[in-house]
N, C-alpha and C. Protein backbone atom coordinates (compact mmCIF):
# COMPACT_ATOMS: atom_id res chain seq x y z
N UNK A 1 87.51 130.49 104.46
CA UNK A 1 86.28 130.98 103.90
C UNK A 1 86.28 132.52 103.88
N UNK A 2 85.84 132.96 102.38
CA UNK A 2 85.40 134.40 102.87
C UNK A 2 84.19 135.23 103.46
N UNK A 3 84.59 136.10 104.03
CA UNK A 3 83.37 136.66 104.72
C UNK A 3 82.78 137.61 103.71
N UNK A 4 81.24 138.09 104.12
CA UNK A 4 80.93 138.84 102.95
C UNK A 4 80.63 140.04 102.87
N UNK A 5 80.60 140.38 101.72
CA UNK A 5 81.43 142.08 101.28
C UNK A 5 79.57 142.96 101.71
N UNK A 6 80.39 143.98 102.38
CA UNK A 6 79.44 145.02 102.35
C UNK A 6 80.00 146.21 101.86
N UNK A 7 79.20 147.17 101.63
CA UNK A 7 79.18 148.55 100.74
C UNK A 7 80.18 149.11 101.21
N UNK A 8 80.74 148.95 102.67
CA UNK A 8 81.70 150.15 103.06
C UNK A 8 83.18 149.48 102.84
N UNK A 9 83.09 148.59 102.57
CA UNK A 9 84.79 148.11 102.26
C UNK A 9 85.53 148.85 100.90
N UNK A 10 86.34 148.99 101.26
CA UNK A 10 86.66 149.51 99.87
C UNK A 10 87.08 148.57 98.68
N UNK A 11 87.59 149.01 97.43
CA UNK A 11 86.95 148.42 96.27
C UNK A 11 88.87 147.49 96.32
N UNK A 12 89.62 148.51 96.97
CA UNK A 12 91.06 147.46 97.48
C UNK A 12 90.66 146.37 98.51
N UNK A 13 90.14 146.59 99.35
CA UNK A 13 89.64 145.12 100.29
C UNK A 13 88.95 144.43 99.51
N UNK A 14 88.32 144.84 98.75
CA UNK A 14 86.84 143.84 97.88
C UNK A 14 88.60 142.81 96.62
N UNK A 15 88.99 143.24 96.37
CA UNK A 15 89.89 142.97 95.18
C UNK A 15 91.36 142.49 95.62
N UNK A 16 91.49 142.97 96.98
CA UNK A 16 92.34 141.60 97.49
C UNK A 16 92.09 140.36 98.16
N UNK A 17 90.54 140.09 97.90
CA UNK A 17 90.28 138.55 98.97
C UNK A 17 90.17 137.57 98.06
N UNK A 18 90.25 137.75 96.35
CA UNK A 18 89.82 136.81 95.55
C UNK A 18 89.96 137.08 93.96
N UNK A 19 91.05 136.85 93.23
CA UNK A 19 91.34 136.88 91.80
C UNK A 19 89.87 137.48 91.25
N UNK A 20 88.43 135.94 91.22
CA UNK A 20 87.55 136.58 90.72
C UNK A 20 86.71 137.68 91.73
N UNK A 21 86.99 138.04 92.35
CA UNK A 21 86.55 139.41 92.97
C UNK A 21 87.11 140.70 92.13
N UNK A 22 88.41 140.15 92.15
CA UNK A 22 88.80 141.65 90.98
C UNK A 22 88.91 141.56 89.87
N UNK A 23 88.46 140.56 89.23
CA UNK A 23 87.60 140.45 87.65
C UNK A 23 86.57 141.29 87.82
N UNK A 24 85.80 140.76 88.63
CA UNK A 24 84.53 141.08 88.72
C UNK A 24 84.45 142.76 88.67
N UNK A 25 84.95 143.11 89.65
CA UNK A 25 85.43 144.96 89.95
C UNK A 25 86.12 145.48 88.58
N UNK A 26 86.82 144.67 87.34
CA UNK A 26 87.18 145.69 86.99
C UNK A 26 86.12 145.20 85.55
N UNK A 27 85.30 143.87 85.50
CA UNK A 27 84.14 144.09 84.50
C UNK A 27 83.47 144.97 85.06
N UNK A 28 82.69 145.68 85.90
CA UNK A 28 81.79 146.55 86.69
C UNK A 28 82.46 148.04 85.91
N UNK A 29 83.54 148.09 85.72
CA UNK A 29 84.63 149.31 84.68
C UNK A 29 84.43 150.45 86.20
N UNK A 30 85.05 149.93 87.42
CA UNK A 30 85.55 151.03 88.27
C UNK A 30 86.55 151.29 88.19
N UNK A 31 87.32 152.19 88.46
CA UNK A 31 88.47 153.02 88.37
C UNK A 31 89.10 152.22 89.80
N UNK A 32 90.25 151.04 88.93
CA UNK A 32 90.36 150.22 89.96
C UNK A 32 92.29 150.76 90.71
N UNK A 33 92.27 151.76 89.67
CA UNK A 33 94.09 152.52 89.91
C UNK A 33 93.72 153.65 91.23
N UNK A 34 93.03 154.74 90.04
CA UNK A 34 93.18 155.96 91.25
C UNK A 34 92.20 155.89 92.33
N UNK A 35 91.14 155.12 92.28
CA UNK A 35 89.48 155.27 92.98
C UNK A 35 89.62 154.26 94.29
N UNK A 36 90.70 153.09 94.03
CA UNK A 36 90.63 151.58 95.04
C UNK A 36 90.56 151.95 96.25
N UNK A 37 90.55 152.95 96.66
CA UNK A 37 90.56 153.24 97.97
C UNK A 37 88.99 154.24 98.39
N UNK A 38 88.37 153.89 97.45
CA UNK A 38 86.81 154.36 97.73
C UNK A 38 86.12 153.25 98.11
N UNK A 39 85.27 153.63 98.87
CA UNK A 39 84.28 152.12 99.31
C UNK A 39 83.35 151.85 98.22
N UNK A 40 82.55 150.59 98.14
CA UNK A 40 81.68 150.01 97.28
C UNK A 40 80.93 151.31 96.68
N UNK A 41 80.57 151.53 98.09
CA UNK A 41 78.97 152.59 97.90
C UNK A 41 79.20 153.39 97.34
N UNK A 42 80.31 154.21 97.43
CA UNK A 42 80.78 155.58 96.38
C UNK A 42 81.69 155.70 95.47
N UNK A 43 81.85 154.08 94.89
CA UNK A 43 82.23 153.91 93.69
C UNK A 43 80.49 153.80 92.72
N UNK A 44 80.19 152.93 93.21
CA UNK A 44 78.95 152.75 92.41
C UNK A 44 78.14 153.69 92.42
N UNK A 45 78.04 154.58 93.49
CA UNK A 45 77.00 156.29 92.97
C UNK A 45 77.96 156.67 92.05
N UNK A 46 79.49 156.85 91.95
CA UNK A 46 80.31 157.77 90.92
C UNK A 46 79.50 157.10 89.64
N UNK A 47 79.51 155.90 89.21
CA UNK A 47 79.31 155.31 87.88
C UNK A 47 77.66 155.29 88.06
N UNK A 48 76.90 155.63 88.53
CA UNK A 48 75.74 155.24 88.44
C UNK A 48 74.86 153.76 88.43
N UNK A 49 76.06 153.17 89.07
CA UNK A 49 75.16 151.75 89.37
C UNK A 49 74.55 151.42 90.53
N UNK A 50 73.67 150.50 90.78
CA UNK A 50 72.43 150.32 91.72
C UNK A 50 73.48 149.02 92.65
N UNK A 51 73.84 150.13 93.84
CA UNK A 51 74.64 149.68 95.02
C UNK A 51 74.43 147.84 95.45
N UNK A 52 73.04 147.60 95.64
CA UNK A 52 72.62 146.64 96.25
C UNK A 52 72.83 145.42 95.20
N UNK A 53 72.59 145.74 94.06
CA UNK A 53 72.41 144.90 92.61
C UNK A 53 74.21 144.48 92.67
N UNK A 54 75.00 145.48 92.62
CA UNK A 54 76.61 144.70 92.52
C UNK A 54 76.84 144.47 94.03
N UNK A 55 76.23 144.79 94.98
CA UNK A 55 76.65 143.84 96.00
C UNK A 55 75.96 142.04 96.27
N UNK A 56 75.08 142.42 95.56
CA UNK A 56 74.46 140.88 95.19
C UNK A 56 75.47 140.01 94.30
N UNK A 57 76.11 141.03 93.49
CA UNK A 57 76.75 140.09 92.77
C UNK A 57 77.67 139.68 93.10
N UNK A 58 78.48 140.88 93.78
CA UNK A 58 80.04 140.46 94.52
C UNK A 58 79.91 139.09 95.23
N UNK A 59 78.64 139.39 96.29
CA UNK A 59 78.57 138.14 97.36
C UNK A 59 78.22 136.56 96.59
N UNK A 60 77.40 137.19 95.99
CA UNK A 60 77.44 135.52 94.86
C UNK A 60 78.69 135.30 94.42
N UNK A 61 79.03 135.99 94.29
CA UNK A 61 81.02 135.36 93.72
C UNK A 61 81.61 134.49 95.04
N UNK A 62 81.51 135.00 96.68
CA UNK A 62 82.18 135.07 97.45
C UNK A 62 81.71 133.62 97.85
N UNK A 63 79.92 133.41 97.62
CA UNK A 63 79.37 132.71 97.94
C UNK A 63 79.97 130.97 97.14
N UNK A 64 80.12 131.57 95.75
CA UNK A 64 80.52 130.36 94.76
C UNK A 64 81.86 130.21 95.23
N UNK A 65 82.84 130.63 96.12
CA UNK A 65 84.34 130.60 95.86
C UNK A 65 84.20 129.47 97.65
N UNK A 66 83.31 130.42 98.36
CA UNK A 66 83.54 129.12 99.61
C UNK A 66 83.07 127.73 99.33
N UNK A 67 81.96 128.09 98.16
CA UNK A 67 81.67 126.56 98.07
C UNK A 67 82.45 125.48 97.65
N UNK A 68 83.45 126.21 96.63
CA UNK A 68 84.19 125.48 96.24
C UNK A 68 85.57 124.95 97.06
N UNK A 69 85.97 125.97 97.75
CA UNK A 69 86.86 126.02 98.88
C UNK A 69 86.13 124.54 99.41
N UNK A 70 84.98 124.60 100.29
CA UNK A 70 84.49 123.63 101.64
C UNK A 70 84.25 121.94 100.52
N UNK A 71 84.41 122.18 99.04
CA UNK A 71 84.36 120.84 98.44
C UNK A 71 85.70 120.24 98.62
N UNK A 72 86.48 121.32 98.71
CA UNK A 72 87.94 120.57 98.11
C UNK A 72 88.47 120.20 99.74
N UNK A 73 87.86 120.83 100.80
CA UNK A 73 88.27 120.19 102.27
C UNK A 73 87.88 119.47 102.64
N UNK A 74 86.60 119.39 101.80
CA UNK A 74 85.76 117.51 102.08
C UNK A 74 87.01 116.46 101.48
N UNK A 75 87.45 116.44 100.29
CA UNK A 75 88.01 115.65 99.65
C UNK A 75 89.16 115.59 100.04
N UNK A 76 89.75 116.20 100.68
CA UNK A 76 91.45 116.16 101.13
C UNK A 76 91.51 115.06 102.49
């Protein structure tokens, strides 16, 4: 299961725990080459997005990926 993302991880920890995690990071259009090593929070002041709003979203990703994870360990 993953644990969930807060503002200070950087946007390389956020984008190595989950394929759609780093969809997600590079629809958001962060500078996922030279910047990956900035945390959430000061990627999203650089671009002007509302910190709390893409961390809602990240974690809903993280949230949909365990669920699916804890279905498929029911069934095995």
């Amino acid at each position: 299961m993953l644990s969930k993302i807060n503002e200070n991880m950087t946007l390389k920890e956020i984008m190595d725990m989950d394929d759609k995690l780093f969809q997600e990071i590079s629809k958001l259009g962060f500078d996922i080459c030279c910047a990956k090593m900035k945390t959430l929070k000061d990627s999203c002041l650089d671009k002007g997005l509302n910190v709390q709003e893409v961390l809602n979203r990240l974690n809903e990703i993280v949230e949909e990926i365990n669920y699916i994870e804890k279905i498929i360990a029911e069934n095995e």
